[in-house]
N, C-alpha and C. Protein backbone atom coordinates (compact mmCIF):
# COMPACT_ATOMS: atom_id res chain seq x y z
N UNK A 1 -83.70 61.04 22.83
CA UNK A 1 -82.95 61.98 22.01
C UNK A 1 -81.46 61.91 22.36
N UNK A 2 -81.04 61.88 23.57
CA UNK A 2 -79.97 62.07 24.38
C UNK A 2 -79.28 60.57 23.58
N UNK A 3 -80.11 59.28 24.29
CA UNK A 3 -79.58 58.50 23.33
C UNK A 3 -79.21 57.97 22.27
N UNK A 4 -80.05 58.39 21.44
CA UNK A 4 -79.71 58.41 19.72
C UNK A 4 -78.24 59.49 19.49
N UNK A 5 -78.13 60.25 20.08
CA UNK A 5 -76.96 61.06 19.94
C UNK A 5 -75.67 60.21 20.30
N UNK A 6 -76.18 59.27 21.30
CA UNK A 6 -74.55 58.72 21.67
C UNK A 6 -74.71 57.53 20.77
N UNK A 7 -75.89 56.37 20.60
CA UNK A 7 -76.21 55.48 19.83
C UNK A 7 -75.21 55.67 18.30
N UNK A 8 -75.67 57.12 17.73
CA UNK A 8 -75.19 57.11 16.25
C UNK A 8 -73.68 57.65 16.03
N UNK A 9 -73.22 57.89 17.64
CA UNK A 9 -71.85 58.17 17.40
C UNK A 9 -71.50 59.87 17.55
N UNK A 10 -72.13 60.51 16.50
CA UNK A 10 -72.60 61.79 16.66
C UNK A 10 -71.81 62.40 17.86
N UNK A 11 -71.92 61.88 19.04
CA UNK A 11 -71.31 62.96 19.95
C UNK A 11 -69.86 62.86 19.70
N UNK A 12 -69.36 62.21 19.10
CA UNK A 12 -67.51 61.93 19.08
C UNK A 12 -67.49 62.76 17.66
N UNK A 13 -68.86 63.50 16.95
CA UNK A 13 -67.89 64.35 16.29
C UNK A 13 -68.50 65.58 16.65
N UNK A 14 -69.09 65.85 17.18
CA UNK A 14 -69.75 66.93 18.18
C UNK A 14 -68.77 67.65 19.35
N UNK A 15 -67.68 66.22 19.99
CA UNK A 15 -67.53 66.81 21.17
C UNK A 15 -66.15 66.29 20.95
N UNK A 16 -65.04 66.74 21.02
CA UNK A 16 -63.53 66.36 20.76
C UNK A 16 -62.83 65.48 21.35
N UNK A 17 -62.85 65.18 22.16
CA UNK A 17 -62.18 63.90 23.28
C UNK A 17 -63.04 63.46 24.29
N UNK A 18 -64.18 62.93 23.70
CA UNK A 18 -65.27 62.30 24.50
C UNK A 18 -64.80 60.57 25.05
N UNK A 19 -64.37 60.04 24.22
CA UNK A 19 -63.35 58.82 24.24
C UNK A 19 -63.02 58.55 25.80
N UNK A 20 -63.30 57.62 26.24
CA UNK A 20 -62.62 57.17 27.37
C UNK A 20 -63.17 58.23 29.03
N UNK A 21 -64.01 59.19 28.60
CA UNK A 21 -64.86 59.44 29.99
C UNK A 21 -66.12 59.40 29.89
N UNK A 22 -66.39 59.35 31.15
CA UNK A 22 -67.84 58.61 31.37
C UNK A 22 -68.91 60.16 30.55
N UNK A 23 -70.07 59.32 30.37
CA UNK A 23 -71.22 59.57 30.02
C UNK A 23 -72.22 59.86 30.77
N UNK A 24 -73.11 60.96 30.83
CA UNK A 24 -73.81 61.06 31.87
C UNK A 24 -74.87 61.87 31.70
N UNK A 25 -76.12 61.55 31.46
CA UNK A 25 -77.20 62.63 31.30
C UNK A 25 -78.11 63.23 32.41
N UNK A 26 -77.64 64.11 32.55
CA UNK A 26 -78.30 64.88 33.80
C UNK A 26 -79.39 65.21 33.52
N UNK A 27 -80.75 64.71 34.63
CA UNK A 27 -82.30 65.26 34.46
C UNK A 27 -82.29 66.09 35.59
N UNK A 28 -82.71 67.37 35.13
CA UNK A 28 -83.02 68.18 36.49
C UNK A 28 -84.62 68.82 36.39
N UNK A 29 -85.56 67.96 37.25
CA UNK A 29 -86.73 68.34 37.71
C UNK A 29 -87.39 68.87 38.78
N UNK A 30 -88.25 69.85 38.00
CA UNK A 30 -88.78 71.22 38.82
C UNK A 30 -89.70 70.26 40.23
N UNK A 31 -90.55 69.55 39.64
CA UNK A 31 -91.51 68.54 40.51
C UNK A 31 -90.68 67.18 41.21
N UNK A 32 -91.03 66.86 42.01
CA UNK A 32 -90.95 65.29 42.68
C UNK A 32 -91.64 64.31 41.48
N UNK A 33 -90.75 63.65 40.68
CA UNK A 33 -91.43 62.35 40.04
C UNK A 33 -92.02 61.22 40.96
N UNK A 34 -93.25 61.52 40.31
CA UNK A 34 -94.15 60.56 41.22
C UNK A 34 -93.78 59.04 40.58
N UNK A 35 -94.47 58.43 41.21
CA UNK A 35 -94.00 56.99 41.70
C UNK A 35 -93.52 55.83 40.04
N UNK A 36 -95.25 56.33 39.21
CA UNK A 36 -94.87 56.06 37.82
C UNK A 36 -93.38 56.65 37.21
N UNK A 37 -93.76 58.08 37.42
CA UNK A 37 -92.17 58.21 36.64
C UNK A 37 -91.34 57.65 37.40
N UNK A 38 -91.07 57.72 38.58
CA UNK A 38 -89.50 56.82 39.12
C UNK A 38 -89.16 55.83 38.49
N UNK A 39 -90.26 54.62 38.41
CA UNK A 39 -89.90 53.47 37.90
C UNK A 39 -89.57 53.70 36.44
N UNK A 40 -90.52 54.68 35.29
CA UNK A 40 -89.90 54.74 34.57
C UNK A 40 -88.54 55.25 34.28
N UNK A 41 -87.81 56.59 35.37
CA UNK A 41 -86.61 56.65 35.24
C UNK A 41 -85.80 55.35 35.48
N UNK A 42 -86.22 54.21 36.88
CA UNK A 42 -85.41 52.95 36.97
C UNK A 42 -84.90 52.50 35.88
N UNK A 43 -86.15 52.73 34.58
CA UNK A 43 -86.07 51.86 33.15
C UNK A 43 -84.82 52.81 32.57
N UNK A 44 -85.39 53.68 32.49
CA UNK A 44 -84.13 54.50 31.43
C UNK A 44 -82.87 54.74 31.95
N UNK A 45 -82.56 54.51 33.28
CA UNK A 45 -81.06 54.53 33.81
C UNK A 45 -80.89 53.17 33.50
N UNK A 46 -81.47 52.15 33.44
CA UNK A 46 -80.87 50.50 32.78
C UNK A 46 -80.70 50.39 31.42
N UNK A 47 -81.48 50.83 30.31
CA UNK A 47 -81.20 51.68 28.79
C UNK A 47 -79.99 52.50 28.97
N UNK A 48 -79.95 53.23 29.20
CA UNK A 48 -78.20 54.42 29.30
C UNK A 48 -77.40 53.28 29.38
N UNK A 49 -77.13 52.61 30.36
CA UNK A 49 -76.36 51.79 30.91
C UNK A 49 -75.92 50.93 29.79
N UNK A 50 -76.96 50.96 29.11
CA UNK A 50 -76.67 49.64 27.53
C UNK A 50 -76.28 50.58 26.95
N UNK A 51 -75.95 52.07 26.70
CA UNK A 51 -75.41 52.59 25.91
C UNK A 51 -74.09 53.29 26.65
N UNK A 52 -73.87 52.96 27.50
CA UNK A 52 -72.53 53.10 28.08
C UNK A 52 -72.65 54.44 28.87
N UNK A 53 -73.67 54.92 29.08
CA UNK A 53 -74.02 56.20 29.79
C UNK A 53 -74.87 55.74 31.39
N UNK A 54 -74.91 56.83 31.61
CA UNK A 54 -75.60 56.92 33.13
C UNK A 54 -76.48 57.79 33.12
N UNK A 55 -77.52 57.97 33.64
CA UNK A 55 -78.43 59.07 34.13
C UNK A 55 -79.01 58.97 35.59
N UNK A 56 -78.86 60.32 35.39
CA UNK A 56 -78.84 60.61 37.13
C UNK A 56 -80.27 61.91 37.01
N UNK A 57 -80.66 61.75 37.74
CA UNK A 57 -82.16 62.21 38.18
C UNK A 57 -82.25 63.39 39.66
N UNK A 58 -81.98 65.03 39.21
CA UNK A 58 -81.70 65.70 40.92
C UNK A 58 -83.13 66.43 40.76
N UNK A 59 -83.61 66.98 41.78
CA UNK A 59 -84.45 68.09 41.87
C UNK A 59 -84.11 69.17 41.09
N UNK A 60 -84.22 70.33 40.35
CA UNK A 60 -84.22 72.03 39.79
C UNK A 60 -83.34 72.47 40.99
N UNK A 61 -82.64 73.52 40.08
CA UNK A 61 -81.12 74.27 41.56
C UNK A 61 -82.95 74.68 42.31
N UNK A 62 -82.61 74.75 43.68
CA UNK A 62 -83.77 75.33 45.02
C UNK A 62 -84.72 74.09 45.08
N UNK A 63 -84.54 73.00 45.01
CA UNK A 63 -85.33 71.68 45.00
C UNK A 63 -86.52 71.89 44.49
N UNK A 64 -87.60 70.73 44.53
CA UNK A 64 -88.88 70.60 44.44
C UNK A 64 -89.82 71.78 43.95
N UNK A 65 -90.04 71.99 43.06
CA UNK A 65 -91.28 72.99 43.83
C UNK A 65 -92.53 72.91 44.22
N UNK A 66 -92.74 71.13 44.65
CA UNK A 66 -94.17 71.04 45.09
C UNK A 66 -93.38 70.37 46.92
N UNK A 67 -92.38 70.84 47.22
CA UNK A 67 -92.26 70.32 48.12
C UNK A 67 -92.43 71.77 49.80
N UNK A 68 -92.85 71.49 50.70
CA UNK A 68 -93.10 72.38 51.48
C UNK A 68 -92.04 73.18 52.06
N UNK A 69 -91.96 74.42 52.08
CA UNK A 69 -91.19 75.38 52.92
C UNK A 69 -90.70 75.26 53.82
């Protein structure tokens, strides 16, 4: 979704002086992506990249929530 937005241009009339700074789609997840999803994020941060964007992958603000106390 994220990409079709920058793909069709759309965000340069969405967003006023997008031109000339970086791109960046922030994923913020509640869980630890297990091993499948990592690699599939590997894939989709190399996709962004062909669309001139980046994605970056953090834990939910208070990290994890399957991670221990």
């Amino acid at each position: 979704m994220y990409l079709g937005f920058i793909e069709s241009g759309e965000i340069y009339l969405s967003y006023p002086n997008p031109k000339g700074r970086p791109l960046v789609i922030d994923l913020f997840t509640k869980f630890r992506p297990t091993e499948d999803a990592a690699r599939f994020l590997k894939q989709a941060e190399a996709v962004s990249e062909n669309y001139g964007a980046s994605l970056r992958q953090a834990p939910s603000t208070g990290g994890y929530a399957d991670d221990s106390a």
